[in-house]
PDB file of N, CA and C in Angstrom:
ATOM      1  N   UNK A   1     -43.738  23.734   4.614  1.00  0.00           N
ATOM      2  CA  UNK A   1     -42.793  22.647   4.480  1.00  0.00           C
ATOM      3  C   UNK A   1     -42.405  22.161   5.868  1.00  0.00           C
ATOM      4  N   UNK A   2     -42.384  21.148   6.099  1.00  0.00           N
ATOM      5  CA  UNK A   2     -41.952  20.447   7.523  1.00  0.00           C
ATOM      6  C   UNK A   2     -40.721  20.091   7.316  1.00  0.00           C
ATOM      7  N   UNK A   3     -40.140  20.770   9.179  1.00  0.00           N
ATOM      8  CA  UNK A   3     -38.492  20.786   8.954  1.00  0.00           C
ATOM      9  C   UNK A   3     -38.244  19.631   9.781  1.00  0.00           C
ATOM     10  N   UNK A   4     -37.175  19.171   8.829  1.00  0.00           N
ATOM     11  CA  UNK A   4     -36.157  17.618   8.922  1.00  0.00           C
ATOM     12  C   UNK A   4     -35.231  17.997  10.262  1.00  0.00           C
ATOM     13  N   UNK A   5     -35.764  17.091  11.223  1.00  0.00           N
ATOM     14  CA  UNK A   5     -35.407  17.112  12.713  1.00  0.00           C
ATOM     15  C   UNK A   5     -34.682  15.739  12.974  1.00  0.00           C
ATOM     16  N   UNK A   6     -33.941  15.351  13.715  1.00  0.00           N
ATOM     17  CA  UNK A   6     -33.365  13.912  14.037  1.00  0.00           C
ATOM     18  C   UNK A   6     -34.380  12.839  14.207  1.00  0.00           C
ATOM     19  N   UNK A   7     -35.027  13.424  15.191  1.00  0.00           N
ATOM     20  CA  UNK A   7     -36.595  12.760  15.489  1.00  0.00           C
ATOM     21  C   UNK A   7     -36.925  11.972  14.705  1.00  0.00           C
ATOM     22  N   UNK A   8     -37.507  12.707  13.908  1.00  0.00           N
ATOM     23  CA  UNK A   8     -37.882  12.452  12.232  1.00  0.00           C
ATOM     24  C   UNK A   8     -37.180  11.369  11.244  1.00  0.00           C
ATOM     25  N   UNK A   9     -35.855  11.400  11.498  1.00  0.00           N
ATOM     26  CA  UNK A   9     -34.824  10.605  10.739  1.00  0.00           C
ATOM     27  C   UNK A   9     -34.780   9.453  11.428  1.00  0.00           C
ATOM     28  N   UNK A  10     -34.860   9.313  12.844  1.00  0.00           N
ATOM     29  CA  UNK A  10     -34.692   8.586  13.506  1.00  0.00           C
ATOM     30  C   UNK A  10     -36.033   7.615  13.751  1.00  0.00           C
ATOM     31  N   UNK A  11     -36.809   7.439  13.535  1.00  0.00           N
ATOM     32  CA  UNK A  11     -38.294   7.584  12.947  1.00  0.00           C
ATOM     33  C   UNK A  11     -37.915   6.734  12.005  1.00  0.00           C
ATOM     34  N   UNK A  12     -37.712   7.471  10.523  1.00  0.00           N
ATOM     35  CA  UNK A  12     -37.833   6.801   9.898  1.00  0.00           C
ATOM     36  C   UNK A  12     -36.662   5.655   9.542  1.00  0.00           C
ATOM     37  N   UNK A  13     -35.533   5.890  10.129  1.00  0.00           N
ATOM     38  CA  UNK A  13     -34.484   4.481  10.035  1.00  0.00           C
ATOM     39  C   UNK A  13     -35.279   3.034  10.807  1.00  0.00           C
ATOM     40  N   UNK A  14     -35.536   3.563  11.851  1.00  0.00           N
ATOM     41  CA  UNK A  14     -36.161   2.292  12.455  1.00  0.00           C
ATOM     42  C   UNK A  14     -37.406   1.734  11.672  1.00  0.00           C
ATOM     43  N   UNK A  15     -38.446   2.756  11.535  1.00  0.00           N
ATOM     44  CA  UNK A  15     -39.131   1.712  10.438  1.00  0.00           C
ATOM     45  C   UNK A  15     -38.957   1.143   9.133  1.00  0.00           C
ATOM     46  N   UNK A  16     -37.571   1.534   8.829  1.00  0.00           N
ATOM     47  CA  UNK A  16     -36.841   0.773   7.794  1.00  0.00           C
ATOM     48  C   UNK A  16     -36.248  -0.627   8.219  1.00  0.00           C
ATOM     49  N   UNK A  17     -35.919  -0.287   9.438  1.00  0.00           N
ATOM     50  CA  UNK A  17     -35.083  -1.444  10.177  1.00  0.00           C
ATOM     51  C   UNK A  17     -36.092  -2.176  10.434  1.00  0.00           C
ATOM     52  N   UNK A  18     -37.159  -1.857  10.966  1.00  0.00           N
ATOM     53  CA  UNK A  18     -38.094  -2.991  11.208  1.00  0.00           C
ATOM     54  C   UNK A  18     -39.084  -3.490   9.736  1.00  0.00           C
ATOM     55  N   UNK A  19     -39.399  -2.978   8.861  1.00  0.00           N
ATOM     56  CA  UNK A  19     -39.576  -3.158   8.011  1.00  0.00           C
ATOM     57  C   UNK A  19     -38.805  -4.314   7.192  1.00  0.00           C
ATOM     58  N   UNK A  20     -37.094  -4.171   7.000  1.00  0.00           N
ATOM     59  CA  UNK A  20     -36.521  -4.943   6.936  1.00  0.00           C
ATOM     60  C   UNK A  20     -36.354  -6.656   7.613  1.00  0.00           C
ATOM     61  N   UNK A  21     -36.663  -6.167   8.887  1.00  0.00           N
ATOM     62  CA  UNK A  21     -37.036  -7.507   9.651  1.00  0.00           C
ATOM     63  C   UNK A  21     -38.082  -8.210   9.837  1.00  0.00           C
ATOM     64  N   UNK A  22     -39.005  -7.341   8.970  1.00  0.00           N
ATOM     65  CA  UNK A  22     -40.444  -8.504   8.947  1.00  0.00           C
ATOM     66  C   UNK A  22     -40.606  -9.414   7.762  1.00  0.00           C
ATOM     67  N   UNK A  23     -39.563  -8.113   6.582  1.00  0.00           N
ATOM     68  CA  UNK A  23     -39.857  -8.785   5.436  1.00  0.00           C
ATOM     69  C   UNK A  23     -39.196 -10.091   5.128  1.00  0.00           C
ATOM     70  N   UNK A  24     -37.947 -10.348   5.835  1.00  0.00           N
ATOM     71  CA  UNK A  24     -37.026 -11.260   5.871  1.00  0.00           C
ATOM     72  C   UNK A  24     -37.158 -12.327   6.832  1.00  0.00           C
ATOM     73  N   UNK A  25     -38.176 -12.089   7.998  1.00  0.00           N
ATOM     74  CA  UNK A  25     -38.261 -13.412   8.857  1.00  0.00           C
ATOM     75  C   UNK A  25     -37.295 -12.775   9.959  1.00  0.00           C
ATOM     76  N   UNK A  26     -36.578 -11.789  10.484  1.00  0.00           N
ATOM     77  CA  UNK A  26     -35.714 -11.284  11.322  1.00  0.00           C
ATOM     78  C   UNK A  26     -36.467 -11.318  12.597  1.00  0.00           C
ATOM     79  N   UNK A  27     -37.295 -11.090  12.652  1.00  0.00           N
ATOM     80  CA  UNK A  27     -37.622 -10.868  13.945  1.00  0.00           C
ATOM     81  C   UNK A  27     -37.864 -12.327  14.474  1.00  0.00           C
ATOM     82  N   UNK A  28     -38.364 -12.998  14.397  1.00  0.00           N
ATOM     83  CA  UNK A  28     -38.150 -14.050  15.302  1.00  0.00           C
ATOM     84  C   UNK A  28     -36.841 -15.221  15.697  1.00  0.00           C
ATOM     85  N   UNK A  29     -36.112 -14.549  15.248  1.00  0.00           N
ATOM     86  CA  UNK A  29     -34.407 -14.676  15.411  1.00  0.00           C
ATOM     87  C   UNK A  29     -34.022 -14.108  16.693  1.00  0.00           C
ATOM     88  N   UNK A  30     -33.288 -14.691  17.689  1.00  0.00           N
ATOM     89  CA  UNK A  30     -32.746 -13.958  19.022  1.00  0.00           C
ATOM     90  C   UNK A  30     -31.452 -12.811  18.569  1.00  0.00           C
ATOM     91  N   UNK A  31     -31.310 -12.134  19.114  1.00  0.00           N
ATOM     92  CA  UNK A  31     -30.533 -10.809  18.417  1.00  0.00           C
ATOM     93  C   UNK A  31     -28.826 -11.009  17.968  1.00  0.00           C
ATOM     94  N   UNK A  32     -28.186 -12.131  18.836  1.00  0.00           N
ATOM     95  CA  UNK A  32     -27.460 -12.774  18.077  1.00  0.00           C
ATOM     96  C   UNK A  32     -27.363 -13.669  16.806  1.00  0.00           C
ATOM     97  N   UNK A  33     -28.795 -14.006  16.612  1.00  0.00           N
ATOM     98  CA  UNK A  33     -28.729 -14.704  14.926  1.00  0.00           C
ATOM     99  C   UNK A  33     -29.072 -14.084  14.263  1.00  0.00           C
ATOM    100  N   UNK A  34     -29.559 -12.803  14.514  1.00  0.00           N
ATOM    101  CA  UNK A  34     -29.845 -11.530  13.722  1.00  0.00           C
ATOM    102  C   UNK A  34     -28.341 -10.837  13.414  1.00  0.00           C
ATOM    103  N   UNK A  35     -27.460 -10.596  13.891  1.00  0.00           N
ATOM    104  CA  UNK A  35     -26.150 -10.242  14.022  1.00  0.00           C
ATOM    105  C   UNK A  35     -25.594 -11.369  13.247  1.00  0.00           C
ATOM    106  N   UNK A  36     -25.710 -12.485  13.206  1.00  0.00           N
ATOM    107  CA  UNK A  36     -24.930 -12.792  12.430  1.00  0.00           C
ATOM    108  C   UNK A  36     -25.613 -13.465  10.602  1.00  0.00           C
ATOM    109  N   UNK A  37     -26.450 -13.295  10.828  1.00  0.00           N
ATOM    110  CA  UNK A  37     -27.154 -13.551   9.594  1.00  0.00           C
ATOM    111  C   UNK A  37     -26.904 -11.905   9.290  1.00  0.00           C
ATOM    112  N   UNK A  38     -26.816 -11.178   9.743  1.00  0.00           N
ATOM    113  CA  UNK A  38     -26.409  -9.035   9.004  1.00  0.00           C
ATOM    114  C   UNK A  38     -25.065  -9.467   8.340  1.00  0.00           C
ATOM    115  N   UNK A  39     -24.173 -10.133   9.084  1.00  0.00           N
ATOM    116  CA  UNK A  39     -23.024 -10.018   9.310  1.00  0.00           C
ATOM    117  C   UNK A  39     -22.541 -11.200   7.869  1.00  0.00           C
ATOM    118  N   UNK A  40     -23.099 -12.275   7.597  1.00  0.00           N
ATOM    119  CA  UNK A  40     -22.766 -12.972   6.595  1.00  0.00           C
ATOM    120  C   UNK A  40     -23.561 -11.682   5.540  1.00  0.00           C
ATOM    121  N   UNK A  41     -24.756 -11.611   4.929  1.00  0.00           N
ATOM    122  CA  UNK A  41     -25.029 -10.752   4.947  1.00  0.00           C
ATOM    123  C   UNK A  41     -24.343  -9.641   3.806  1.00  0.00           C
ATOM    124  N   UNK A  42     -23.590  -9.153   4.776  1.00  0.00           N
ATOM    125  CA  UNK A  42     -22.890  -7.828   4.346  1.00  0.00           C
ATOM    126  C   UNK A  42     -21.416  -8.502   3.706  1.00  0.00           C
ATOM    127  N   UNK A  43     -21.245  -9.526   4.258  1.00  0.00           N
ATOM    128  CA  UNK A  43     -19.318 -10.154   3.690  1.00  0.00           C
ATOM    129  C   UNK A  43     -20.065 -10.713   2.392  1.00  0.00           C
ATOM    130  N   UNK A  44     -20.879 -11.282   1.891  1.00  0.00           N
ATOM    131  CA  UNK A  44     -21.653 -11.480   0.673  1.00  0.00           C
ATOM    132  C   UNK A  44     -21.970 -10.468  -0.484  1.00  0.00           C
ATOM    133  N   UNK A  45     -22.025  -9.828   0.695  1.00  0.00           N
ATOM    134  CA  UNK A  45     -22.488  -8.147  -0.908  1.00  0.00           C
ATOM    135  C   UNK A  45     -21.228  -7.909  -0.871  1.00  0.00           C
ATOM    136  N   UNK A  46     -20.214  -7.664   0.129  1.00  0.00           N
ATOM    137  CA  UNK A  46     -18.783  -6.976  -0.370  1.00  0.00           C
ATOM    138  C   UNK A  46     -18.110  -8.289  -1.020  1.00  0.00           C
ATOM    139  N   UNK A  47     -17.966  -9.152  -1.257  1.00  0.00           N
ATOM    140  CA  UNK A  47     -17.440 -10.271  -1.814  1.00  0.00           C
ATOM    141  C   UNK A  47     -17.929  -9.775  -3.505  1.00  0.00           C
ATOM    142  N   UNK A  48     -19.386  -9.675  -3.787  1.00  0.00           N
ATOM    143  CA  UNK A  48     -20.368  -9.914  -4.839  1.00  0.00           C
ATOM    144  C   UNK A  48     -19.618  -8.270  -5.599  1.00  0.00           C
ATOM    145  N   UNK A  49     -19.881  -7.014  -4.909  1.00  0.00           N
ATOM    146  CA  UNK A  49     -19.529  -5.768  -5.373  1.00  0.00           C
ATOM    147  C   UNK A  49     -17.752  -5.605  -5.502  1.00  0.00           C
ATOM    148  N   UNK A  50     -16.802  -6.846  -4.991  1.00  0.00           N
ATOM    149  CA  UNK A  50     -15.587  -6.662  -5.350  1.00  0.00           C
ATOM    150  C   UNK A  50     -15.125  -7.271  -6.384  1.00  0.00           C
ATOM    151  N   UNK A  51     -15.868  -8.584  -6.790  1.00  0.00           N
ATOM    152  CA  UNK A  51     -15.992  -9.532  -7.778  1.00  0.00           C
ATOM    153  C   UNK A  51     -16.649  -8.992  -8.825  1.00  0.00           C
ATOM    154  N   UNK A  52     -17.627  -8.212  -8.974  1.00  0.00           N
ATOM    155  CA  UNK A  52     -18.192  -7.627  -9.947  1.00  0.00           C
ATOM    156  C   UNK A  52     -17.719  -6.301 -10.584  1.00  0.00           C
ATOM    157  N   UNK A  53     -16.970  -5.235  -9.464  1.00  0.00           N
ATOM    158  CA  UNK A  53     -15.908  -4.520 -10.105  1.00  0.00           C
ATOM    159  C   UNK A  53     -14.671  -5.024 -10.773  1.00  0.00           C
ATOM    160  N   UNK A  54     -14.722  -6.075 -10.201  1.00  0.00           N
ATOM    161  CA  UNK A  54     -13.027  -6.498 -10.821  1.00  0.00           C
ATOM    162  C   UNK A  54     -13.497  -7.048 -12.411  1.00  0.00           C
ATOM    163  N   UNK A  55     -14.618  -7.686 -12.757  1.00  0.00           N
ATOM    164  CA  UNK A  55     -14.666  -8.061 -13.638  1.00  0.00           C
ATOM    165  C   UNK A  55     -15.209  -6.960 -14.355  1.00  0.00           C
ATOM    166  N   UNK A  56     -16.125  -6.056 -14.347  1.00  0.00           N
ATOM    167  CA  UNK A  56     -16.110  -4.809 -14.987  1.00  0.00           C
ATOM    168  C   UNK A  56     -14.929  -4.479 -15.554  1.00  0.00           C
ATOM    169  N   UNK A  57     -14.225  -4.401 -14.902  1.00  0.00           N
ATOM    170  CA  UNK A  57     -12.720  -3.194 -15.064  1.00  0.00           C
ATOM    171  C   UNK A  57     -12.111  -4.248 -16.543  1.00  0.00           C
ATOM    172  N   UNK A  58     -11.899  -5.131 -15.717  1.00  0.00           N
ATOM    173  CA  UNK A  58     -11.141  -5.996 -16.821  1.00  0.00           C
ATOM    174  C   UNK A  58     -11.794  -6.157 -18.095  1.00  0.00           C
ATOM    175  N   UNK A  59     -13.347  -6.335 -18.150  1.00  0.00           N
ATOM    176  CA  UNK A  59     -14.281  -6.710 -19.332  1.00  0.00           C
ATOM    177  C   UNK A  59     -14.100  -5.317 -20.329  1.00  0.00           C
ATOM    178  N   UNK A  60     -13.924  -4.001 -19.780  1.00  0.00           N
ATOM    179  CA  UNK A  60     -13.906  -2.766 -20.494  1.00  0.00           C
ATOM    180  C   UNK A  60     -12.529  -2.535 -20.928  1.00  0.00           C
ATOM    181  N   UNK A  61     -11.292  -2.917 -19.744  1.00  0.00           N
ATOM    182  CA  UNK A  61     -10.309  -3.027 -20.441  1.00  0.00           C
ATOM    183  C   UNK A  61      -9.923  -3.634 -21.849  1.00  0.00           C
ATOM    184  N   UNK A  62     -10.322  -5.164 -21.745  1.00  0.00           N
ATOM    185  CA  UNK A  62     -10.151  -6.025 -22.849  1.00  0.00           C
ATOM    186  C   UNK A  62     -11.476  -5.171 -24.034  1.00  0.00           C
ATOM    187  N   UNK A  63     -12.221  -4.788 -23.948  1.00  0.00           N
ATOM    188  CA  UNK A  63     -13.034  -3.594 -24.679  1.00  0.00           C
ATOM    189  C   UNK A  63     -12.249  -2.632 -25.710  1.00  0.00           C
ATOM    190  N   UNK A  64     -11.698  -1.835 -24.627  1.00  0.00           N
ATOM    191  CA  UNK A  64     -11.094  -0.353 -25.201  1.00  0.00           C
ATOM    192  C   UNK A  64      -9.728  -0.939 -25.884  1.00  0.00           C
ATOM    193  N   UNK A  65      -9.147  -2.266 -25.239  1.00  0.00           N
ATOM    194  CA  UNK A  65      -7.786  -2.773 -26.147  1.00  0.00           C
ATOM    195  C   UNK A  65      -8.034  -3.213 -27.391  1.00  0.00           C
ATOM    196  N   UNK A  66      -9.608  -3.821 -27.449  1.00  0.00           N
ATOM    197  CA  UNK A  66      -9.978  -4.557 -29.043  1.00  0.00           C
ATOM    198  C   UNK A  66     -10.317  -3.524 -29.681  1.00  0.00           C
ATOM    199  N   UNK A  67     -10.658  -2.099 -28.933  1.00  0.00           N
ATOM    200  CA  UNK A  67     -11.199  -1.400 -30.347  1.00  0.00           C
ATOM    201  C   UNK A  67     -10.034  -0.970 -30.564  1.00  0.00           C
ATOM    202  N   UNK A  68      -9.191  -0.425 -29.952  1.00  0.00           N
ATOM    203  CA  UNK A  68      -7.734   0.261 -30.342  1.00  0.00           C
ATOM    204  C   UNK A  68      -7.202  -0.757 -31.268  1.00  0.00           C
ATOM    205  N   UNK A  69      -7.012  -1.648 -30.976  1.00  0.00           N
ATOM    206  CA  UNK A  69      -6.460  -2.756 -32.182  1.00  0.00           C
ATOM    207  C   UNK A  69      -7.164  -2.769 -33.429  1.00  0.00           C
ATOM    208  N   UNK A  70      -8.603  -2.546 -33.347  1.00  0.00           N
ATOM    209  CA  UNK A  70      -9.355  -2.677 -34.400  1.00  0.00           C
ATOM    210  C   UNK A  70      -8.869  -1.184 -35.649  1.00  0.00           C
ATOM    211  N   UNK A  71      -9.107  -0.736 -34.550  1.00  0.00           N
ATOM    212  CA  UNK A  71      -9.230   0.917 -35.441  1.00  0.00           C
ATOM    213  C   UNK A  71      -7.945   1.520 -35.804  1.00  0.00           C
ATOM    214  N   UNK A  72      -6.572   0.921 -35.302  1.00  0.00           N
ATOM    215  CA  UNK A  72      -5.378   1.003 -36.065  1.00  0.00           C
ATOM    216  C   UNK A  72      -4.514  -0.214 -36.390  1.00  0.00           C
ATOM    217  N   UNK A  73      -5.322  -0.959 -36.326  1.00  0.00           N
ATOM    218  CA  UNK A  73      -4.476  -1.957 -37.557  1.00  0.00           C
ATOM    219  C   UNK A  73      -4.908  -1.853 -39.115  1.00  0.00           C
ATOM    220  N   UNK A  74      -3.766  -2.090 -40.080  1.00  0.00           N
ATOM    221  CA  UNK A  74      -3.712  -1.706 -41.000  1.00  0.00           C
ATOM    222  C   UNK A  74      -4.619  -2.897 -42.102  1.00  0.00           C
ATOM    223  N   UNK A  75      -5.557  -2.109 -42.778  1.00  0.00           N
ATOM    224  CA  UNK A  75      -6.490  -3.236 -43.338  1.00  0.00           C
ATOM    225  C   UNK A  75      -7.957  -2.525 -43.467  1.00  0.00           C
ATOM    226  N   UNK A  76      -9.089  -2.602 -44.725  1.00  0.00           N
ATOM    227  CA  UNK A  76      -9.791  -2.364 -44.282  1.00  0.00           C
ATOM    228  C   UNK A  76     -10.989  -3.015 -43.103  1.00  0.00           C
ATOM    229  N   UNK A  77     -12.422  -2.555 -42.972  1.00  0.00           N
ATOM    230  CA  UNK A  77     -13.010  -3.237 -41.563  1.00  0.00           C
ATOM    231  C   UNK A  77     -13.671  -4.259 -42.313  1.00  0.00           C
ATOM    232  N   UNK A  78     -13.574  -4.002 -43.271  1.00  0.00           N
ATOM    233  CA  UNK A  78     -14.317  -4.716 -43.888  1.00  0.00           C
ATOM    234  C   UNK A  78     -14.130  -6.843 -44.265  1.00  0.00           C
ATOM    235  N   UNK A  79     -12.178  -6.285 -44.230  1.00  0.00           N
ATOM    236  CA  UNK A  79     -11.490  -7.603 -44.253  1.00  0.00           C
ATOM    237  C   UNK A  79     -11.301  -8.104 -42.902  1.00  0.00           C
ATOM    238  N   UNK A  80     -11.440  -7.427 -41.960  1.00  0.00           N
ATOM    239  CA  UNK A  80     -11.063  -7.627 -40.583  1.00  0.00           C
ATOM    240  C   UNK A  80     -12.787  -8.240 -40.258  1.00  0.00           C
ATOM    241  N   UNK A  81     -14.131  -7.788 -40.353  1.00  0.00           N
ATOM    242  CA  UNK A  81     -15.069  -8.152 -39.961  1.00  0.00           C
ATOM    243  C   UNK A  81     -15.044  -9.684 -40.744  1.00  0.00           C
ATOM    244  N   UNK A  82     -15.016  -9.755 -42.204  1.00  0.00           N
ATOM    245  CA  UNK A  82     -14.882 -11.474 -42.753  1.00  0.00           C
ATOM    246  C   UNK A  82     -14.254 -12.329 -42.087  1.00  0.00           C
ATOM    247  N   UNK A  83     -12.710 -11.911 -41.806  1.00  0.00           N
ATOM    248  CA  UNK A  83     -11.814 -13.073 -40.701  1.00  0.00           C
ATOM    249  C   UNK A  83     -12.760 -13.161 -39.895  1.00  0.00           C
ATOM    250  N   UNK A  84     -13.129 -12.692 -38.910  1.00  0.00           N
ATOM    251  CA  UNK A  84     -13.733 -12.720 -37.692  1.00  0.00           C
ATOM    252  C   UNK A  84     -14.945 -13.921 -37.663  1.00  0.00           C
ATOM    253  N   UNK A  85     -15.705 -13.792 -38.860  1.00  0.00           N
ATOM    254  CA  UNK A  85     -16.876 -14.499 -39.097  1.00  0.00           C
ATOM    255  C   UNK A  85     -16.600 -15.814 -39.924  1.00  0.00           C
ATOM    256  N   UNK A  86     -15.065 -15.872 -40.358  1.00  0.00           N
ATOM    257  CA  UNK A  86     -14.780 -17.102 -40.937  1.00  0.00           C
ATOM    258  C   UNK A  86     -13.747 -17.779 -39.578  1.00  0.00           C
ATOM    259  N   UNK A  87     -14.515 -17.289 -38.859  1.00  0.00           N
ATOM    260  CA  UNK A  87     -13.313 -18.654 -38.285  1.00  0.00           C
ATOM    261  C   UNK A  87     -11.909 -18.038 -37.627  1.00  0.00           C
ATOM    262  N   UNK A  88     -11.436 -16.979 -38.460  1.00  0.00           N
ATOM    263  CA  UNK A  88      -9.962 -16.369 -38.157  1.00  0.00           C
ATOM    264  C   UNK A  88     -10.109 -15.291 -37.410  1.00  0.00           C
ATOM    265  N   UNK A  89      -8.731 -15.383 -36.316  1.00  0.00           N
ATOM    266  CA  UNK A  89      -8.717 -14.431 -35.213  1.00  0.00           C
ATOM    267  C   UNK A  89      -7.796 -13.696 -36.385  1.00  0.00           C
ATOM    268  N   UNK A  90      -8.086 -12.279 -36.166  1.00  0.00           N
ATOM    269  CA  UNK A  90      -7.512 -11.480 -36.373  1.00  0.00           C
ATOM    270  C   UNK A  90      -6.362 -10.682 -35.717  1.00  0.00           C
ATOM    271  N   UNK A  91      -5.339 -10.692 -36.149  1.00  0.00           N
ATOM    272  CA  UNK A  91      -3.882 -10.078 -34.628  1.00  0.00           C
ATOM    273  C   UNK A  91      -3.275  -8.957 -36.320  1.00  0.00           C
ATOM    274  N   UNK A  92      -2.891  -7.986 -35.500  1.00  0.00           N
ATOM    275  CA  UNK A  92      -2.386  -6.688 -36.137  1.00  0.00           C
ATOM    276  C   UNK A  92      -1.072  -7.026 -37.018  1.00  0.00           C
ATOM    277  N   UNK A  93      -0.552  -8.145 -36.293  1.00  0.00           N
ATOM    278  CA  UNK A  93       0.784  -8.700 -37.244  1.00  0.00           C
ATOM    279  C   UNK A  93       0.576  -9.153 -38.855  1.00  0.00           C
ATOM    280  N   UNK A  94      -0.680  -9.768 -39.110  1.00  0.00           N
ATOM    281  CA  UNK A  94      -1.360 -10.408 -40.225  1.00  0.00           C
ATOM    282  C   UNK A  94      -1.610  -9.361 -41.228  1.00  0.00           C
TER     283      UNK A  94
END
């Protein structure tokens, strides 16, 4: 088994890094438009991964609140699935 040395790691980040920059057109960019094309970049994925948790959270919230409503309001599912498909919102007060 061959032992995992920095060398080695270091090795292989850069040909990730350069890999990355061929596949994208990076390299013929001067190292400041490389920096800032990383730099939009990365505020894009954290924009995209904060926007997409937030709507997760909320989409499962409003989830786990409709089944709780579903599964103890008083009625069978059966009358609750017909409203639904005729047209009528169903609310626990009804």
């Amino acid at each position: 088994m061959r032992k995992l040395s920095f060398s080695h790691i270091g090795t292989w980040i850069r040909s990730k890094i350069f890999l990355y920059n061929v596949t994208y057109g990076l390299y013929m960019l001067d190292w400041w438009e490389r920096y800032l094309f990383n730099t939009i970049m990365i505020l894009l994925l954290c924009v995209l991964c904060y926007n997409g948790s937030r709507f997760a959270v909320e989409s499962l919230e409003s989830f786990i609140c409709c089944r709780i409503i579903w599964n103890t309001s008083a009625g069978s599912h059966e009358d609750k699935f017909m409203n639904m498909h005729m047209g009528h919102h169903y609310s626990p007060s009804n």
